[in-house]
C-alpha atoms as a PDB file:
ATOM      1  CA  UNK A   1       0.000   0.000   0.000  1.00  0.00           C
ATOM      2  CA  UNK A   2       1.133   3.562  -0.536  1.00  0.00           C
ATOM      3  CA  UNK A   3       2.156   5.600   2.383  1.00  0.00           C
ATOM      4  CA  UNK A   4       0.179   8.327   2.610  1.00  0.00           C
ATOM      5  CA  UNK A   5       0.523  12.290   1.479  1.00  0.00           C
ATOM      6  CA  UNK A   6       0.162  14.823   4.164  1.00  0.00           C
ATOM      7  CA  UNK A   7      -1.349  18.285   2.606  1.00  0.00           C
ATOM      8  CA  UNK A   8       0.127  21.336   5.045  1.00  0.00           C
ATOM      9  CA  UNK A   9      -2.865  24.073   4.039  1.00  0.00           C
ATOM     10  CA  UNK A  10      -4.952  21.130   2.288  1.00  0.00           C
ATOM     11  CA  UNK A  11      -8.570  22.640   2.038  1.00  0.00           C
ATOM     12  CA  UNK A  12      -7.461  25.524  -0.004  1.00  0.00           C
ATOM     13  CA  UNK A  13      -8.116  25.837  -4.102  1.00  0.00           C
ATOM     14  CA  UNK A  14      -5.060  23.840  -4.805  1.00  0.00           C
ATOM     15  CA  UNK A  15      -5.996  21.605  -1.344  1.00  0.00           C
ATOM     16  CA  UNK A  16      -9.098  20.924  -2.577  1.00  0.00           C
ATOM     17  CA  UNK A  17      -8.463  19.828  -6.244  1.00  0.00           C
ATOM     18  CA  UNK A  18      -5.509  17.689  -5.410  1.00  0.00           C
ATOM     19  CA  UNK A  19      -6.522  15.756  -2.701  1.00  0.00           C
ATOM     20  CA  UNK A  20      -8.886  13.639  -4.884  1.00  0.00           C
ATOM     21  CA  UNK A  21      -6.621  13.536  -7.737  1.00  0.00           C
ATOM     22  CA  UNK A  22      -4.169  11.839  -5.334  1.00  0.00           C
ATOM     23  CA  UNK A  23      -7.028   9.684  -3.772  1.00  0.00           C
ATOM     24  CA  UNK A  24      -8.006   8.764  -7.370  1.00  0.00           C
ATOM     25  CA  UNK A  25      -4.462   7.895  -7.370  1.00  0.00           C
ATOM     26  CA  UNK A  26      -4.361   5.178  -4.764  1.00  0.00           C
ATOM     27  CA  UNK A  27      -3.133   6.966  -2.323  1.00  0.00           C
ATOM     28  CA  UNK A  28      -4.050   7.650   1.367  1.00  0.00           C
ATOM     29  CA  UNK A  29      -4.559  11.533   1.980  1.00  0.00           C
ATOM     30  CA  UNK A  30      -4.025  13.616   5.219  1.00  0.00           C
ATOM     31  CA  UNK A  31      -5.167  17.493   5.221  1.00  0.00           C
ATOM     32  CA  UNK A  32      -4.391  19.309   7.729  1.00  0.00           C
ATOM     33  CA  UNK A  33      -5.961  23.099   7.773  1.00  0.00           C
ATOM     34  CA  UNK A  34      -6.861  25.826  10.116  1.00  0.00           C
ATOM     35  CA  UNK A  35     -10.709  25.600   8.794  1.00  0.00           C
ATOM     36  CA  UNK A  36     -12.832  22.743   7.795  1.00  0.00           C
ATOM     37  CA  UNK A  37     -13.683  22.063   4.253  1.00  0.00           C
ATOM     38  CA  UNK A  38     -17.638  22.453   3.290  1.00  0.00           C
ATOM     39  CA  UNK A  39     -17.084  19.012   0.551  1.00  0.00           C
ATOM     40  CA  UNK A  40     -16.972  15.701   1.564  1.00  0.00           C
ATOM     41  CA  UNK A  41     -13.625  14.433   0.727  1.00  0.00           C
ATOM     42  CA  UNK A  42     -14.082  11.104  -0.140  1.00  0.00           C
ATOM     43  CA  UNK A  43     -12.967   8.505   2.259  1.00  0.00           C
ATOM     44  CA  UNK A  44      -9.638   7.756   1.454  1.00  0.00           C
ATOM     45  CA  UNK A  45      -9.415  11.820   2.855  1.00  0.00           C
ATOM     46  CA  UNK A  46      -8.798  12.505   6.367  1.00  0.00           C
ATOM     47  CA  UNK A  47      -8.856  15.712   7.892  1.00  0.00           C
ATOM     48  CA  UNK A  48      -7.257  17.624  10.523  1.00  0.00           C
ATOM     49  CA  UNK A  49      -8.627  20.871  11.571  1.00  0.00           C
ATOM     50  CA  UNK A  50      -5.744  22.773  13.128  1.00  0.00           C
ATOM     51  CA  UNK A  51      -2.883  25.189  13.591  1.00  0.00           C
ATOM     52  CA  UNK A  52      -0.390  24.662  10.431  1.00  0.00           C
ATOM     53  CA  UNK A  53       2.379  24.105  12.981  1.00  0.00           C
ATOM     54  CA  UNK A  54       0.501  21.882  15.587  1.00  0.00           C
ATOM     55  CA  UNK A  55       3.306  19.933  16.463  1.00  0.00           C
ATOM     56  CA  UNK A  56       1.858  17.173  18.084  1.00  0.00           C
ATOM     57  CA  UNK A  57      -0.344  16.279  14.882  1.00  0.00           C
ATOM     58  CA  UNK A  58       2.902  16.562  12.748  1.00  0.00           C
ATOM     59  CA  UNK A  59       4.661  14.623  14.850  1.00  0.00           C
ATOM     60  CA  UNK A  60       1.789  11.919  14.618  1.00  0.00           C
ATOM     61  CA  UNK A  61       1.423  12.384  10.765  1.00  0.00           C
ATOM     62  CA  UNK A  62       4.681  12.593   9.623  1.00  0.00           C
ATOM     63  CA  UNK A  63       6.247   9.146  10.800  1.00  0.00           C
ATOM     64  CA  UNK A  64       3.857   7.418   8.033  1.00  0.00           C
ATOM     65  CA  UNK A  65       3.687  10.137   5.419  1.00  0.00           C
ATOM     66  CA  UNK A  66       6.674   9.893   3.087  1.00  0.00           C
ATOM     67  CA  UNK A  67       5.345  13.227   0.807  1.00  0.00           C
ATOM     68  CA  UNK A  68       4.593  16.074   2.282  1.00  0.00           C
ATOM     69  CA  UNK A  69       2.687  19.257   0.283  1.00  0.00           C
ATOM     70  CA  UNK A  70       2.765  22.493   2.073  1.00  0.00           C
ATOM     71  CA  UNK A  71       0.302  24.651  -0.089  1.00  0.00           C
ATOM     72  CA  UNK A  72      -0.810  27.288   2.664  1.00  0.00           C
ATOM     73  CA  UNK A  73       0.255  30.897   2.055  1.00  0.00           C
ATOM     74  CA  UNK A  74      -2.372  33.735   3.412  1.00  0.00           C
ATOM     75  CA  UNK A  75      -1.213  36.787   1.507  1.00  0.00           C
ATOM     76  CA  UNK A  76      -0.724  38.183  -2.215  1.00  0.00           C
ATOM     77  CA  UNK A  77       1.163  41.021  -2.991  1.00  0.00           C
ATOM     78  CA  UNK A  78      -1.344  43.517  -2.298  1.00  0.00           C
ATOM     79  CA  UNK A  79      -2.446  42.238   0.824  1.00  0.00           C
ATOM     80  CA  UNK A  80       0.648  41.906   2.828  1.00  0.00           C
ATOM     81  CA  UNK A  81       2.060  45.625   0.825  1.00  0.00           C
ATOM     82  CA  UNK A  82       4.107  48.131   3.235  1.00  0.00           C
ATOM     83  CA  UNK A  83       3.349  45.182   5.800  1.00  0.00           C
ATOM     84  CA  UNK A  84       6.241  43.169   6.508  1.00  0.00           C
ATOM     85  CA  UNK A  85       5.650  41.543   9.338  1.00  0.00           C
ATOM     86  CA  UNK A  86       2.130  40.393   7.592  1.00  0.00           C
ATOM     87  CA  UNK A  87       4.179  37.972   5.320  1.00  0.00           C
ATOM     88  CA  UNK A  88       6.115  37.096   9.036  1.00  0.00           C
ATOM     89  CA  UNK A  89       3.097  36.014  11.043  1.00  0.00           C
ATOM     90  CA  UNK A  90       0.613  34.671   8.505  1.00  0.00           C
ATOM     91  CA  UNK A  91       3.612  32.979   6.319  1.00  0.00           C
ATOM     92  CA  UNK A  92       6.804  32.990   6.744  1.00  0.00           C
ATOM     93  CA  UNK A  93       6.481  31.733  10.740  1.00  0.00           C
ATOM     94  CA  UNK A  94       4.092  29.069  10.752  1.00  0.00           C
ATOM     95  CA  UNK A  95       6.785  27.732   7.772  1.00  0.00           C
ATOM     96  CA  UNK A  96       9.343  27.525   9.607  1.00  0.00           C
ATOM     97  CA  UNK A  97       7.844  25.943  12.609  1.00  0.00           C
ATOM     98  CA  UNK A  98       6.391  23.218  10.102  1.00  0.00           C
ATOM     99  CA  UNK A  99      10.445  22.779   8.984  1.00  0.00           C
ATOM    100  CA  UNK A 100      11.634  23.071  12.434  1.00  0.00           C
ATOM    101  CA  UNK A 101       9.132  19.386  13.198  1.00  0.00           C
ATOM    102  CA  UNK A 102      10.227  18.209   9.211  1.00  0.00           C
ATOM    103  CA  UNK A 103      13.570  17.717  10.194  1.00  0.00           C
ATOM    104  CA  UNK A 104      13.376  15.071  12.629  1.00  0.00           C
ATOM    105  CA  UNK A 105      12.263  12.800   9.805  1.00  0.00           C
ATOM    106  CA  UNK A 106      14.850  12.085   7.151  1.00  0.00           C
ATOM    107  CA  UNK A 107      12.353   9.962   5.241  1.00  0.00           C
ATOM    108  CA  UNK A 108      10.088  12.551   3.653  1.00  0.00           C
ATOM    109  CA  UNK A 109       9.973  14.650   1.174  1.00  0.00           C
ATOM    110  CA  UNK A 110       8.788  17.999   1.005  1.00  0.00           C
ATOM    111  CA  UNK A 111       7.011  19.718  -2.206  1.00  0.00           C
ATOM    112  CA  UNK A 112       7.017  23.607  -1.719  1.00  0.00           C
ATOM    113  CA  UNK A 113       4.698  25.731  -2.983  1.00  0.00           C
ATOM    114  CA  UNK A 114       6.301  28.927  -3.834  1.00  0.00           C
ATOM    115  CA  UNK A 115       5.619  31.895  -6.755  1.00  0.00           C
ATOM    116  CA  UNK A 116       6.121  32.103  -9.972  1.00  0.00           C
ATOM    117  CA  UNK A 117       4.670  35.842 -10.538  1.00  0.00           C
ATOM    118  CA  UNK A 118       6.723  37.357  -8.134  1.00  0.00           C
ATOM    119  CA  UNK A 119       9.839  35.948  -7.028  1.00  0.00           C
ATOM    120  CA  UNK A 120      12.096  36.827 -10.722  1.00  0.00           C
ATOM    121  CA  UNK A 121      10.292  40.765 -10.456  1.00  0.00           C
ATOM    122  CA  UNK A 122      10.768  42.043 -13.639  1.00  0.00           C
ATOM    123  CA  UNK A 123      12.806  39.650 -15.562  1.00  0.00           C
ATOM    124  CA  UNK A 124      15.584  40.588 -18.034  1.00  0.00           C
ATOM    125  CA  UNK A 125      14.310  38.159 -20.812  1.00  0.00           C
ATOM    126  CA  UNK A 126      11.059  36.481 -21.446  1.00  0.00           C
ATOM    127  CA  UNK A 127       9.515  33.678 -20.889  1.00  0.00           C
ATOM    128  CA  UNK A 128      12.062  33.358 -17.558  1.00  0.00           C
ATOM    129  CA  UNK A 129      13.443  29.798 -16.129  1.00  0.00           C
ATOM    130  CA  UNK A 130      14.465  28.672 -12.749  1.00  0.00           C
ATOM    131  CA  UNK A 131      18.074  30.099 -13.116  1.00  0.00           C
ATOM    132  CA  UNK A 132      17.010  33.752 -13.623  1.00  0.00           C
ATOM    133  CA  UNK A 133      18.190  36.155 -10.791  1.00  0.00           C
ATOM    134  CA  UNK A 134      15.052  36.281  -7.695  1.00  0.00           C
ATOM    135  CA  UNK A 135      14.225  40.095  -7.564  1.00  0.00           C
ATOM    136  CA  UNK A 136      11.038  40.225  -5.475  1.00  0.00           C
ATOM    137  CA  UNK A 137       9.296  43.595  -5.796  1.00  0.00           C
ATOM    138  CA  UNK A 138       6.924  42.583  -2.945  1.00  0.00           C
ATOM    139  CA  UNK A 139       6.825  41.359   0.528  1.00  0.00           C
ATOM    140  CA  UNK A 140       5.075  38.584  -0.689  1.00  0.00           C
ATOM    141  CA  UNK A 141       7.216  37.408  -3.238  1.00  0.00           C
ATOM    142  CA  UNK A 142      10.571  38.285  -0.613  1.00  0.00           C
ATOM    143  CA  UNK A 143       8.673  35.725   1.969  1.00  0.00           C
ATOM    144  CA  UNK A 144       8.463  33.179  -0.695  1.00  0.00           C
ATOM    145  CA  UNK A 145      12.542  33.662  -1.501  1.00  0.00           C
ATOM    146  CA  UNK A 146      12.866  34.087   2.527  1.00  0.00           C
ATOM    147  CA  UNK A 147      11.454  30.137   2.586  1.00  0.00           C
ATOM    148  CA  UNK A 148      13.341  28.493  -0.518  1.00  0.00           C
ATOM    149  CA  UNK A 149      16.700  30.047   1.304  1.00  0.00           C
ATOM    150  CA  UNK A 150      15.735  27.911   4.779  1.00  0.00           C
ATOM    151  CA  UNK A 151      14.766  24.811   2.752  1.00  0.00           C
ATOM    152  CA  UNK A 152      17.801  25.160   0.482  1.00  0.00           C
ATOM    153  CA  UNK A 153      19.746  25.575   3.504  1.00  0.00           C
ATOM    154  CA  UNK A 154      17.886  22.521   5.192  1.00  0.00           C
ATOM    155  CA  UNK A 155      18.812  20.398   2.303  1.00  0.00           C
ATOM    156  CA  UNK A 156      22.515  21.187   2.554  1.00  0.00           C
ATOM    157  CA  UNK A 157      22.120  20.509   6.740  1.00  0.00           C
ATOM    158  CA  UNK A 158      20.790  17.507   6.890  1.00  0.00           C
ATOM    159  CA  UNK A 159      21.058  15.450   2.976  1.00  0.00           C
ATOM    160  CA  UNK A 160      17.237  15.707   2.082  1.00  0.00           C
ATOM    161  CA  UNK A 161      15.476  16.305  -0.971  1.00  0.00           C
ATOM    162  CA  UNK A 162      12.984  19.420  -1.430  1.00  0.00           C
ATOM    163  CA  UNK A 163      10.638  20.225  -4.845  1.00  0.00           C
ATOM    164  CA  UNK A 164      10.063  23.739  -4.976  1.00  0.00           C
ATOM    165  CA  UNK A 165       7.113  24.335  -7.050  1.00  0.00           C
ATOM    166  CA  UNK A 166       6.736  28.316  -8.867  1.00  0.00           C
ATOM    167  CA  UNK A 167       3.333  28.301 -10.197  1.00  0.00           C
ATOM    168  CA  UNK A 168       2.132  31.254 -12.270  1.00  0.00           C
ATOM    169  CA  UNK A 169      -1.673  32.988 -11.732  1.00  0.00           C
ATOM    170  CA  UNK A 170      -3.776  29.845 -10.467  1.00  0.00           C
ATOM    171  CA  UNK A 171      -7.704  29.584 -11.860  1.00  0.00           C
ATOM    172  CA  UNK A 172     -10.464  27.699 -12.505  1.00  0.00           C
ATOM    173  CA  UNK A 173     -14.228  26.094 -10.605  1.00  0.00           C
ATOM    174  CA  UNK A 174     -13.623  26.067  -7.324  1.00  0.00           C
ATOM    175  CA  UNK A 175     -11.594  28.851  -6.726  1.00  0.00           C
ATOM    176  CA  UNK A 176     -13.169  31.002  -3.664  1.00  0.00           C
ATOM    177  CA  UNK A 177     -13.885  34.706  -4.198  1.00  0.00           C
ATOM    178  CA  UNK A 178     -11.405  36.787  -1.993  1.00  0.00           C
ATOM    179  CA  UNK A 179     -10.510  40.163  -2.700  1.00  0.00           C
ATOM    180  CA  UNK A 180      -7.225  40.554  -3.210  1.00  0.00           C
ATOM    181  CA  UNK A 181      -7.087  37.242  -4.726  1.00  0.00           C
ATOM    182  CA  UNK A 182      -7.146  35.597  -7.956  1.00  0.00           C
ATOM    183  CA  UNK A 183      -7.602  37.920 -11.261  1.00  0.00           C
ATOM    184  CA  UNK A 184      -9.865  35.641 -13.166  1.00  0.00           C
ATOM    185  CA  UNK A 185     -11.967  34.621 -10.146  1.00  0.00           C
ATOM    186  CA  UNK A 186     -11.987  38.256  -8.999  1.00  0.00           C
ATOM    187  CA  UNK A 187     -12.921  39.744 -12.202  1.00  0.00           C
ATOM    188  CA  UNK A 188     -15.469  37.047 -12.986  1.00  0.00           C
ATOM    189  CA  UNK A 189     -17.228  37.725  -9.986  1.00  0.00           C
ATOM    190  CA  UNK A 190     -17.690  41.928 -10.620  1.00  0.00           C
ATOM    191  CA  UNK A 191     -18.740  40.487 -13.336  1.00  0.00           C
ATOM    192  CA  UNK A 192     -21.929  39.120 -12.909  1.00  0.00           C
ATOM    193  CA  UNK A 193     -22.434  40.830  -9.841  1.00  0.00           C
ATOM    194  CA  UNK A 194     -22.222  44.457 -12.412  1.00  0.00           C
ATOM    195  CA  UNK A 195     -19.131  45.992 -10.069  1.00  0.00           C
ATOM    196  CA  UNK A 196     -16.366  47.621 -11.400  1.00  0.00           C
ATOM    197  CA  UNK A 197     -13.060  46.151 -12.096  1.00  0.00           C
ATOM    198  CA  UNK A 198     -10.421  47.864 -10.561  1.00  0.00           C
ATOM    199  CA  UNK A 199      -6.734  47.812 -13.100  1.00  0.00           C
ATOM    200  CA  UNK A 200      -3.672  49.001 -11.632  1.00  0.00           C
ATOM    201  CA  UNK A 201      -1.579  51.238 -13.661  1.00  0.00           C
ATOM    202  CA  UNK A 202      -2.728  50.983 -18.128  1.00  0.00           C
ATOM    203  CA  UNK A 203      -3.385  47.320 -17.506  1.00  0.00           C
ATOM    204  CA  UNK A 204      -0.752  46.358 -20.125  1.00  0.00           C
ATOM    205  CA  UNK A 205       1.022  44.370 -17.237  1.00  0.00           C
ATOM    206  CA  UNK A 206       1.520  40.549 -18.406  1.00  0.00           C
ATOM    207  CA  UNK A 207       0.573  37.707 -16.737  1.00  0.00           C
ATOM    208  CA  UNK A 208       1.043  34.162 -16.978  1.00  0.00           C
ATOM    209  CA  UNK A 209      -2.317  32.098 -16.159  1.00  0.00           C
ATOM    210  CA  UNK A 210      -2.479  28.439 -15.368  1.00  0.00           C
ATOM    211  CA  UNK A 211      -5.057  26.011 -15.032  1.00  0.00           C
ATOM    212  CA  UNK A 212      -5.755  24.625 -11.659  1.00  0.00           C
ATOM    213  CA  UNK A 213      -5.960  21.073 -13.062  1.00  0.00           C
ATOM    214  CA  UNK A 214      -3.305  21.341 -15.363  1.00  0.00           C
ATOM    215  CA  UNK A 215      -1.156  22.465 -11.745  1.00  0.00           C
ATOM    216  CA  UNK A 216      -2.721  19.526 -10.132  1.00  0.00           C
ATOM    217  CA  UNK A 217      -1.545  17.338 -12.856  1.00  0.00           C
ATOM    218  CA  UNK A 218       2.132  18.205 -12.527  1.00  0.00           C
ATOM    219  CA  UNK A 219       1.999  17.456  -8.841  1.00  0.00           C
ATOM    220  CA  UNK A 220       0.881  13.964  -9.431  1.00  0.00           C
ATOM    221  CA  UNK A 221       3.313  13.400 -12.410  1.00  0.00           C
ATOM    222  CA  UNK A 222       6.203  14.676 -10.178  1.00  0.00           C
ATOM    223  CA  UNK A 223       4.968  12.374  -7.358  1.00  0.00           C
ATOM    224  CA  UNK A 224       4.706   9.422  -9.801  1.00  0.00           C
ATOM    225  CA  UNK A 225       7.992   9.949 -11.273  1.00  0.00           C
ATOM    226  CA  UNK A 226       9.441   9.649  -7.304  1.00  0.00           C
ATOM    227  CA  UNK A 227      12.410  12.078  -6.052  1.00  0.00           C
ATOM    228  CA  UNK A 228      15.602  10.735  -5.127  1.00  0.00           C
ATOM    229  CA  UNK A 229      17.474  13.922  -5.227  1.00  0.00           C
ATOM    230  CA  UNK A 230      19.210  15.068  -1.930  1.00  0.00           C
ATOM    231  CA  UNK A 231      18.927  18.556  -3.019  1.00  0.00           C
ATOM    232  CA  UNK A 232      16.503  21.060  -4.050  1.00  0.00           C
ATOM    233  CA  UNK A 233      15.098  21.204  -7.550  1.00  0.00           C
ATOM    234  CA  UNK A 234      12.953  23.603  -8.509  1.00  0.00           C
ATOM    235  CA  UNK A 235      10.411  23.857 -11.550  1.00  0.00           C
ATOM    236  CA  UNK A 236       8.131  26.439 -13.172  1.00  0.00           C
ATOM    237  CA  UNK A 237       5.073  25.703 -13.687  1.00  0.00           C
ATOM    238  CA  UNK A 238       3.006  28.064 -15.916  1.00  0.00           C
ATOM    239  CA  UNK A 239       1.634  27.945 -19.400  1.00  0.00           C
ATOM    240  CA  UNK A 240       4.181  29.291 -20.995  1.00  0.00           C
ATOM    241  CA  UNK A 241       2.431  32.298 -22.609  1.00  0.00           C
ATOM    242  CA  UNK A 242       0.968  35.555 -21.133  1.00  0.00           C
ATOM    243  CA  UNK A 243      -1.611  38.104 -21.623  1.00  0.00           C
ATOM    244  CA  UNK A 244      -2.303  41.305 -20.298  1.00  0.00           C
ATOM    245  CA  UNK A 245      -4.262  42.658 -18.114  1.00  0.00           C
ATOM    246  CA  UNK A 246      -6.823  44.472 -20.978  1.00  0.00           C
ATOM    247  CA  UNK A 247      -6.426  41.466 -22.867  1.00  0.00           C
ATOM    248  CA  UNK A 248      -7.473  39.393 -20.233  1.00  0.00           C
ATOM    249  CA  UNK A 249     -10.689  41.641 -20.010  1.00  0.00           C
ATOM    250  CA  UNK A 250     -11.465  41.019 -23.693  1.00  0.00           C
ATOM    251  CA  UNK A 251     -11.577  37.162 -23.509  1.00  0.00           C
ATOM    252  CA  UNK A 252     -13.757  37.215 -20.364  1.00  0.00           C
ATOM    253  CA  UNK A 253     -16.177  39.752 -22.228  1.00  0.00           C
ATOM    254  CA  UNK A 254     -15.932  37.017 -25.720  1.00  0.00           C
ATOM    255  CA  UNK A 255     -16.813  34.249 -23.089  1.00  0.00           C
ATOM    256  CA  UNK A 256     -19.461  35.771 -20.972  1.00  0.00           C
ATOM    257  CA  UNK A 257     -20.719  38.175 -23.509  1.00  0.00           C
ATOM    258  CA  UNK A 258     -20.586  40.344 -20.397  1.00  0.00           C
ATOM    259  CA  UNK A 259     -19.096  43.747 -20.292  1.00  0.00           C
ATOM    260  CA  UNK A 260     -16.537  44.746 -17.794  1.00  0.00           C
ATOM    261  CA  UNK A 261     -16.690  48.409 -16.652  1.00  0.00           C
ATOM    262  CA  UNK A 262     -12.937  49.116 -15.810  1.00  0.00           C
ATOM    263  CA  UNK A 263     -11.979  51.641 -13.415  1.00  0.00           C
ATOM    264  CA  UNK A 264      -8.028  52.174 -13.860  1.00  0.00           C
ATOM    265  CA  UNK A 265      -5.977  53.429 -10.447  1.00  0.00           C
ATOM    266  CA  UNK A 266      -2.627  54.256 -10.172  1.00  0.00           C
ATOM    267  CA  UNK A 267       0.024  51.738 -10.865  1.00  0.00           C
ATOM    268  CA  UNK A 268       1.763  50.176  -7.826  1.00  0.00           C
ATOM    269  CA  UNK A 269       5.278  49.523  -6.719  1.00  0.00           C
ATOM    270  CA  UNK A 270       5.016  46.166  -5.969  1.00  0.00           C
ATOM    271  CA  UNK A 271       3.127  45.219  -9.342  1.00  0.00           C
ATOM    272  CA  UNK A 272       5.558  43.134 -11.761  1.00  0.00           C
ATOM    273  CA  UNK A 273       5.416  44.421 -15.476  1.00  0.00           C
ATOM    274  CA  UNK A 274       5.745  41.551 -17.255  1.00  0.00           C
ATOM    275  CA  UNK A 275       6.113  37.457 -15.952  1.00  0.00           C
ATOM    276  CA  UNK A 276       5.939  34.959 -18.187  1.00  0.00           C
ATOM    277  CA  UNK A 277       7.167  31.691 -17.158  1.00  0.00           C
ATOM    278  CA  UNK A 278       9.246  28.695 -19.109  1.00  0.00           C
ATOM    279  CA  UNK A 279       8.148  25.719 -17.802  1.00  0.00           C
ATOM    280  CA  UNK A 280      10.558  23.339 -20.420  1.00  0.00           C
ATOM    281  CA  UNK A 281      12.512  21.810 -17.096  1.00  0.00           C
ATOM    282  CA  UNK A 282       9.651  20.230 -15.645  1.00  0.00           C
ATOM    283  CA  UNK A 283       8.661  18.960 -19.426  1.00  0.00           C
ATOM    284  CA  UNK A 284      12.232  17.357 -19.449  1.00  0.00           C
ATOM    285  CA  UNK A 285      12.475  15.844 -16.174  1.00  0.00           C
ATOM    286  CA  UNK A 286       8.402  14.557 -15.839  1.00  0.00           C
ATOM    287  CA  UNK A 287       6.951  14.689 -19.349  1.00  0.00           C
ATOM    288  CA  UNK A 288       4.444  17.496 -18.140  1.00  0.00           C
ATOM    289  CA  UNK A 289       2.906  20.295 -20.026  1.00  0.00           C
ATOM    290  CA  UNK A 290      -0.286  22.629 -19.588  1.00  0.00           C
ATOM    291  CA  UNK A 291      -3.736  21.315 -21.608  1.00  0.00           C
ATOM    292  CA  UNK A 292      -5.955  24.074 -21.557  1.00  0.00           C
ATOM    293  CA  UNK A 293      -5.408  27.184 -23.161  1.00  0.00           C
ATOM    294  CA  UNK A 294      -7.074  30.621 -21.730  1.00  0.00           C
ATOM    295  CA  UNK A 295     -10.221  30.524 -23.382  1.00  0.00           C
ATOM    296  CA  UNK A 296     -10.684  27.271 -22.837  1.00  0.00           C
ATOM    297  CA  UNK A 297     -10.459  27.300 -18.919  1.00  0.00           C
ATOM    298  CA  UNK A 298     -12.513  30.798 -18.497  1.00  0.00           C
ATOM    299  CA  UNK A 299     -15.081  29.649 -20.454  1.00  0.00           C
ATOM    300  CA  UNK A 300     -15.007  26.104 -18.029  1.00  0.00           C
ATOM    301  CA  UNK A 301     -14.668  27.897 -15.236  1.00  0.00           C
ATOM    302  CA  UNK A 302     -17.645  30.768 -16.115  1.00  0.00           C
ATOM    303  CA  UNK A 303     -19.893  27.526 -16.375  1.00  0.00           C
ATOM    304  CA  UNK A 304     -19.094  26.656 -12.617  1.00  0.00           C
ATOM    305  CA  UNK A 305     -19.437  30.057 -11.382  1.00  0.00           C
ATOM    306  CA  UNK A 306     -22.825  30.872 -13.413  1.00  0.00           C
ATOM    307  CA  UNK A 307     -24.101  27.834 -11.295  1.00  0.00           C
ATOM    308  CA  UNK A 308     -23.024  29.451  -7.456  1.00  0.00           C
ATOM    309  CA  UNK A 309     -25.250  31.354  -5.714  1.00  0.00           C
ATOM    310  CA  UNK A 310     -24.958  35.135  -5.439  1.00  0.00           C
END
């Protein structure tokens, strides 16, 4: 039987969508989250409402979990701007204290969700790989750089293996309405509730959008394809393409036949121009490559969110 796979922050979007993928899988899934999850999760789904760093459930979890997903981050960019400490408390800390029990148990590997869209800042060349200079322009991105530096310097401590996943603009069904959070679920939702769109700055910024499933299916190719590494490898994982932010506006409106009424602010500091990410290492080393192109997954996910209540 497979050992099972321990989700740190496992009834967010991601949570949520990978948990049954893995389940589908064969595998046995733990989730362990600070809220409970209003889905059933299937039986083969256990889960564990509490602290992130609860270290007496980790330290009952982790003995027979051999992969370990930590998927919880609390902030964006805008959310946690001019607010360092934010990115410390909600982030950054609980992190840490997770590592701090991980290290006690050389038999498990961790897969680290980081970012994509705003570690590089504005890259020199486009689309960027994992070897381009990190040049956060945000808290939020410096938090995520702040936590590959620990776990690279955990893997150099103590011999163990880390994935450290940088996943472009998530989307798709499921995805909870936040503000702050999510530009397709965000601007699908003024949508058909008839609210304004805020843009910052001309909205020719360009983004890199991916597919929630096609992100879930890289997760379960890279835990098919096993990791004996004793070092940290890190993979884009985007589509490979971007769009900006007015362009982005004129696909919902073709897929909705909506109409967005834009109301452009001031651009921001910690807004990256252009991100566009190459994704051609994890196609070497797993075979993996997105499946749904833009339209394709707004139109799939305007369905789902036609079908929610108001």
């Amino acid at each position: 039987m497979e050992s099972p796979i321990l989700l740190i922050g496992g009834t967010g979007f991601v949570g949520q969508a990978l948990a049954p993928r893995l389940t589908a899988a064969g595998h046995r899934v733990h989730l362990v989250a600070r809220r409970p999850v209003p889905v059933q999760l299937g039986g083969r789904a256990i889960l564990h409402t509490s602290p992130l760093d609860n270290a007496k459930l980790l330290h009952t979890l982790l003995p027979e979990c051999r992969t370990v997903f930590y998927l919880a981050s609390d902030s964006t960019p805008g959310t946690s701007a001019s607010e360092p400490m934010w990115e410390s408390e909600l982030n950054l800390g609980p992190a840490l204290r997770f590592l701090d029990v991980l290290q006690k148990y050389d038999h498990v590997h961790l897969f680290f969700v980081s970012s994509g869209g705003t570690v590089y800042g504005n890259p020199r060349t486009l689309p960027v790989d994992e070897d381009h200079p990190l040049s956060p322009l945000s808290y939020h991105g410096a938090g995520k750089i702040a936590m590959e530096a620990f776990l690279q310097a955990y893997c150099r401590q103590f011999g163990r293996g880390v994935t450290v996943l940088r996943p472009s603009n998530f989307y798709g069904p499921g995805q909870p309405y936040r503000k702050g959070f999510g530009i397709v679920r965000g601007m699908l939702e003024h949508l058909r509730r008839d609210r304004p769109v805020e843009i910052w700055g001309d909205g020719e910024n360009i983004r890199d959008f991916i597919y929630l499933e096609d992100f879930v299916d890289a997760c379960v190719c890279l835990v098919e394809k096993g990791q004996a590494a004793k070092t940290i490898d890190v993979f884009n994982v985007g589509y490979g393409s971007g769009v900006s932010i007015n362009r982005l506006c004129d696909l919902v409106e073709s897929v909705t036949g909506g109409r967005i009424r834009k109301e452009y602010r001031a651009g921001r500091s910690i807004d990256v121009r252009s991100v566009v990410l190459d994704y051609s290492k994890l196609n070497r080393h797993a075979g993996w490559k997105p499946a749904t192109d833009l339209e394709t997954g707004l139109a799939r996910t305007w369905e789902w969110l036609k079908k929610q209540p108001l």
